[in-house]
C-alpha atoms as a PDB file:
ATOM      1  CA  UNK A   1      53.179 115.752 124.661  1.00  0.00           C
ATOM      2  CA  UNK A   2      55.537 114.598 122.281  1.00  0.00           C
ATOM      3  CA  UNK A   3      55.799 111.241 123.996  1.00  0.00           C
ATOM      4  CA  UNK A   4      52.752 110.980 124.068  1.00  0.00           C
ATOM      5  CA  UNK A   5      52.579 111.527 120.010  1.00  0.00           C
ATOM      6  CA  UNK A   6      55.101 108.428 120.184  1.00  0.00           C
ATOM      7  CA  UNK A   7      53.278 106.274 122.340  1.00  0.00           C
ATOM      8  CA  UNK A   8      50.435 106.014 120.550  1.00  0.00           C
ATOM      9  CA  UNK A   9      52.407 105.795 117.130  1.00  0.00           C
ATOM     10  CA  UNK A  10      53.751 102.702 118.399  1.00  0.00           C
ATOM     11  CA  UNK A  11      50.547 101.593 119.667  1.00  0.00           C
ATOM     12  CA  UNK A  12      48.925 101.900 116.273  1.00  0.00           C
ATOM     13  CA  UNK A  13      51.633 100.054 114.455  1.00  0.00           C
ATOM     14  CA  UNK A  14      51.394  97.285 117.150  1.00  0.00           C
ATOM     15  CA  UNK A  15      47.552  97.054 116.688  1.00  0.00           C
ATOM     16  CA  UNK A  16      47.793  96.745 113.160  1.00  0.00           C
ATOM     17  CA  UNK A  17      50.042  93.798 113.377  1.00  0.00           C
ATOM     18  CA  UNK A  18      48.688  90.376 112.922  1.00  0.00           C
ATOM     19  CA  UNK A  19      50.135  88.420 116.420  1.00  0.00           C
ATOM     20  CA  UNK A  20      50.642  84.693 115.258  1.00  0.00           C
ATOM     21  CA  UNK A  21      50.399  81.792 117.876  1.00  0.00           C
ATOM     22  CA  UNK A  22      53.540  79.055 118.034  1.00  0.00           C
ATOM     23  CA  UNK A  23      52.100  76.887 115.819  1.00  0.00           C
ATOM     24  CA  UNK A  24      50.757  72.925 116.735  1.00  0.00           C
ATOM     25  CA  UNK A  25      53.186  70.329 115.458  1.00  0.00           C
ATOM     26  CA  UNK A  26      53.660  66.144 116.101  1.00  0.00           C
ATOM     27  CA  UNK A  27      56.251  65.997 118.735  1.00  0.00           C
ATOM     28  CA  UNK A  28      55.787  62.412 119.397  1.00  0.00           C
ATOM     29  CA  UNK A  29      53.562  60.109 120.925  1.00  0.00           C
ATOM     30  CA  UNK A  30      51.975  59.139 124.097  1.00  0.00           C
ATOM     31  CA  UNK A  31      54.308  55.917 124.707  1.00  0.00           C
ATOM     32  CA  UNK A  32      56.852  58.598 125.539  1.00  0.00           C
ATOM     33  CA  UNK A  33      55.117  60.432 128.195  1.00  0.00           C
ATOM     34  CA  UNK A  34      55.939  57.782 130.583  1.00  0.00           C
ATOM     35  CA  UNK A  35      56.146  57.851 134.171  1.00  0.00           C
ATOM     36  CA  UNK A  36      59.844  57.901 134.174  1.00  0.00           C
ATOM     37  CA  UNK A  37      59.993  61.131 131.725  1.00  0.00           C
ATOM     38  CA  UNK A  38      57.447  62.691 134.500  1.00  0.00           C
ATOM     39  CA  UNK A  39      54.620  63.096 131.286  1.00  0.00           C
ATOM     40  CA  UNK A  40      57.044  64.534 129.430  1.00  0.00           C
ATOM     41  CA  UNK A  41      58.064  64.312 125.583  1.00  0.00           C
ATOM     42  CA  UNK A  42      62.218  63.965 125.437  1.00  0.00           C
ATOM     43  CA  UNK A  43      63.819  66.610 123.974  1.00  0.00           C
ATOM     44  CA  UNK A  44      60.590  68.906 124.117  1.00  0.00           C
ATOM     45  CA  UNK A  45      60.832  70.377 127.974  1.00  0.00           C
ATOM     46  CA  UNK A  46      57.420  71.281 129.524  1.00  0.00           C
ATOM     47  CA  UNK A  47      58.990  74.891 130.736  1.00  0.00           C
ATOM     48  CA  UNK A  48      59.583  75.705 126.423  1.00  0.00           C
ATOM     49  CA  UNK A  49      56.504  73.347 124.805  1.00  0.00           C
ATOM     50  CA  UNK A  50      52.875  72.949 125.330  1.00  0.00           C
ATOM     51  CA  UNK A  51      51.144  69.555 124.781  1.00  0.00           C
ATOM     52  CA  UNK A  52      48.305  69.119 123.263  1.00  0.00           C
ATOM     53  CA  UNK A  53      46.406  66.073 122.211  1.00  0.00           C
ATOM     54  CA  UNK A  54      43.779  66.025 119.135  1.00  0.00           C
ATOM     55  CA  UNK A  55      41.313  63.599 121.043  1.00  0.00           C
ATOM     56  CA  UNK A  56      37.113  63.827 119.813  1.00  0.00           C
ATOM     57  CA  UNK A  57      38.724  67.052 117.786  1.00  0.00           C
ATOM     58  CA  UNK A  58      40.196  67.946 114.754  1.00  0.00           C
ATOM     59  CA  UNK A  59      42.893  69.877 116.258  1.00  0.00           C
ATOM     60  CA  UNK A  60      45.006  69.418 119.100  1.00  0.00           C
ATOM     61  CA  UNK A  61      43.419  70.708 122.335  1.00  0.00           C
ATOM     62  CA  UNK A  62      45.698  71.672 125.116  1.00  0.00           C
ATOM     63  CA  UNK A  63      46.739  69.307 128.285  1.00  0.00           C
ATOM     64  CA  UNK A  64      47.797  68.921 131.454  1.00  0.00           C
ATOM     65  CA  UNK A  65      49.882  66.122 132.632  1.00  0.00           C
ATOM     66  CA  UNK A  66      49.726  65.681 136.837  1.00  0.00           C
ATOM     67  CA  UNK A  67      50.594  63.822 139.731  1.00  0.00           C
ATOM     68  CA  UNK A  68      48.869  62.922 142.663  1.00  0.00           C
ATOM     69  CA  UNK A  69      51.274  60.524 145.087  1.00  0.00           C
ATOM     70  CA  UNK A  70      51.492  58.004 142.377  1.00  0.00           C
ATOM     71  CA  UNK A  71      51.476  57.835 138.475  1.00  0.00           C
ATOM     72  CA  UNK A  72      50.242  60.473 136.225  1.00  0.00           C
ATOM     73  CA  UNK A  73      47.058  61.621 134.820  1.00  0.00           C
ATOM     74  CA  UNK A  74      47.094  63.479 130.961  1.00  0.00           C
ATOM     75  CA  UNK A  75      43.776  65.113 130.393  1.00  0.00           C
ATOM     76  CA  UNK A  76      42.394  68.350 128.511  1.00  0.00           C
ATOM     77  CA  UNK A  77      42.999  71.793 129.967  1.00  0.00           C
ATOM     78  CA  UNK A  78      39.584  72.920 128.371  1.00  0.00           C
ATOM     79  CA  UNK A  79      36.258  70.987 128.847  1.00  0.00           C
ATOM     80  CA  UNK A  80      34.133  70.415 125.821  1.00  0.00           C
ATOM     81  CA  UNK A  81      30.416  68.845 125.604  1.00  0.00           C
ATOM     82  CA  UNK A  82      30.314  65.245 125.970  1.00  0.00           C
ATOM     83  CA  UNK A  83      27.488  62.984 125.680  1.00  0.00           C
ATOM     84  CA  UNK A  84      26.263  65.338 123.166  1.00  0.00           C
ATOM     85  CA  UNK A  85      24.664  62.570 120.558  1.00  0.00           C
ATOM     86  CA  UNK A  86      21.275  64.091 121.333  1.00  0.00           C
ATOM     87  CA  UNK A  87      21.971  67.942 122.272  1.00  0.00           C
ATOM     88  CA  UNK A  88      18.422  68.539 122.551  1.00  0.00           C
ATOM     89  CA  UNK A  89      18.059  65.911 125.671  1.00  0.00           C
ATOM     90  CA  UNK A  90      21.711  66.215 127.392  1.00  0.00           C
ATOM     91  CA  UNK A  91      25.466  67.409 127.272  1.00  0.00           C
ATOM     92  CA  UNK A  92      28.305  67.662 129.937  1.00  0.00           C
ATOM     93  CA  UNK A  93      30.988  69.515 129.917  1.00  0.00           C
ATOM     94  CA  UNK A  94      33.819  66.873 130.035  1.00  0.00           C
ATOM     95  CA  UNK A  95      36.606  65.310 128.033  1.00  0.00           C
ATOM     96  CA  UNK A  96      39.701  62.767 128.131  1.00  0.00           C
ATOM     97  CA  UNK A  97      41.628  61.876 130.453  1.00  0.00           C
ATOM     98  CA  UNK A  98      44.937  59.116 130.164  1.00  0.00           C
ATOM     99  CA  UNK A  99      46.415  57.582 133.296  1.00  0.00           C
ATOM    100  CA  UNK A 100      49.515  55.064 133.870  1.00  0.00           C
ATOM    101  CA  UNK A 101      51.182  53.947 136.789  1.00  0.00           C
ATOM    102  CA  UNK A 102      48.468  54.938 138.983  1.00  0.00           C
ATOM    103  CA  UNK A 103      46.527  52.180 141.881  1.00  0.00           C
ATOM    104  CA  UNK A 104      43.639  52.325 139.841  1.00  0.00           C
ATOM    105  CA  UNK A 105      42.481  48.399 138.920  1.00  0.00           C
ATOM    106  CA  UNK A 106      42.210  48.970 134.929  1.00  0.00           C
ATOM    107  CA  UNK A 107      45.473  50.590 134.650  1.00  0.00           C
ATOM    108  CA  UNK A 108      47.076  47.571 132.942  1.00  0.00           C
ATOM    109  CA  UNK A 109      48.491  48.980 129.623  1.00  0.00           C
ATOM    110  CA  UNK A 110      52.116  48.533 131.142  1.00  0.00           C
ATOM    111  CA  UNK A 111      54.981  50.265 130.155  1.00  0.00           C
ATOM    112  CA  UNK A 112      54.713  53.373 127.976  1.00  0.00           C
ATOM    113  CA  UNK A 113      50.643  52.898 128.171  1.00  0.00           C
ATOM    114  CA  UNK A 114      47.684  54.548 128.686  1.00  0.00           C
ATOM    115  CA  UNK A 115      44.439  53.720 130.312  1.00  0.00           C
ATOM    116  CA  UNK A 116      41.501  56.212 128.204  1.00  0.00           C
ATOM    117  CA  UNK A 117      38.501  57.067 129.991  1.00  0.00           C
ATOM    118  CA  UNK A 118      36.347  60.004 129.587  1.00  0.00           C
ATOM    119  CA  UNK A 119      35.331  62.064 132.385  1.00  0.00           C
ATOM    120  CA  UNK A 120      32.676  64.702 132.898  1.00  0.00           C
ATOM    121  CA  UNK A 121      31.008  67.434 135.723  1.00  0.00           C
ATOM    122  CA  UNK A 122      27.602  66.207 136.557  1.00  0.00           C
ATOM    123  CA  UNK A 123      24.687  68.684 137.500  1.00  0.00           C
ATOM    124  CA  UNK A 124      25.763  68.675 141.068  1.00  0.00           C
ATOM    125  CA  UNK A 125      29.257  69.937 139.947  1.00  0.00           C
ATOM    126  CA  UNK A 126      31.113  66.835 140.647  1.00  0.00           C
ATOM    127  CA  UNK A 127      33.658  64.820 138.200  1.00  0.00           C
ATOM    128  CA  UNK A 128      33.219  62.064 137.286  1.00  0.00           C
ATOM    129  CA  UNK A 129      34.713  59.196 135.229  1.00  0.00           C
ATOM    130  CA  UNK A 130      33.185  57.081 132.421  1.00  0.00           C
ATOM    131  CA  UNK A 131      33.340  54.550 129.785  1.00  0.00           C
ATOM    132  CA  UNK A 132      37.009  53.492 128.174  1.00  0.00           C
ATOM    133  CA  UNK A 133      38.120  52.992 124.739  1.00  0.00           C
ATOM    134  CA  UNK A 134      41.286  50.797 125.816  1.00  0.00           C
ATOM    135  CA  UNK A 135      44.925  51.527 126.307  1.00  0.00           C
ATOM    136  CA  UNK A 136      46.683  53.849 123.586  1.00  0.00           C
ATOM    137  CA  UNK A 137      50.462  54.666 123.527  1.00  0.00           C
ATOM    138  CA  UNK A 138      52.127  54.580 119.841  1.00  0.00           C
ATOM    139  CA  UNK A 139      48.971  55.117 117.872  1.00  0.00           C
ATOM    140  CA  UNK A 140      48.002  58.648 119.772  1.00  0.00           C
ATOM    141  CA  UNK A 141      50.077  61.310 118.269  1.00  0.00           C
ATOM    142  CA  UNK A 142      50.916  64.220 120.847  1.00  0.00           C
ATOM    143  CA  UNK A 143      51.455  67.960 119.748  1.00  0.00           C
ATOM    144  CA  UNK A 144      53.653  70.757 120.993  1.00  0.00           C
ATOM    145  CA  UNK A 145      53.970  74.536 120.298  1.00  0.00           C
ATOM    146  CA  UNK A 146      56.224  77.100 121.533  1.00  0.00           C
ATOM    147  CA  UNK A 147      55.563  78.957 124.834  1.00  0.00           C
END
């Protein structure tokens, strides 16, 4: 019984604690993540940090940098409505995605760039890709935080 007592002593002082996430911070920029680095920020390993990228937000929203056979793709781990101007008639859930040294015809930024498009799950469930607002590299900050 008694360890019982100090079981739930400790559980009531760890409840009452306020647990505070790694906070978000500019690590660098997407020029960096380049297909050499695999995605990666120097100095800020993927297995310690997690990226995030503050893209149609406010704050930085978590993402995932992958391969498939060639180049990588950067896009948010969480989707969030797109093509929301009207709410009433239509959203998606969506987001951003960032690709270099893929096959893909548009991806022409070169070196330490980043082809933007926006992608999105149609009613039938599938993904889809949209619309671009260019190549960024320098001028798109990207976040870490602590694991």
């Amino acid at each position: 019984m008694k360890h019982l007592k100090n079981f739930t002593a400790i559980g009531l002082i760890l409840s009452s604690m306020q647990l505070q996430a790694a906070p978000w911070f500019v690590c660098g920029n997407l020029s960096q993540m380049t297909v050499a680095n695999n995605a990666t920020i120097p100095g800020r390993p993927i297995n310690q940090y997690e990226y995030g990228i503050a893209y149609n937000s406010i704050e930085p929203v978590p993402v995932l940098a992958s391969n498939w056979n060639v180049g990588y793709r950067i896009y948010n781990k969480v989707p969030y409505m797109t093509f929301s101007d009207n709410p009433a008639v239509s959203m998606y859930q969506g987001g951003f995605v960032f690709y270099s040294g893929t096959n893909s015809s548009d991806d022409t930024c070169g070196v330490g760039g980043w082809r933007h498009k926006y992608w999105w799950t149609d009613s039938a469930g599938v993904v889809r890709t949209t619309s671009s607002n260019g190549c960024y590299g320098v001028s798109q900050p990207v976040y870490c935080k602590l694991r």
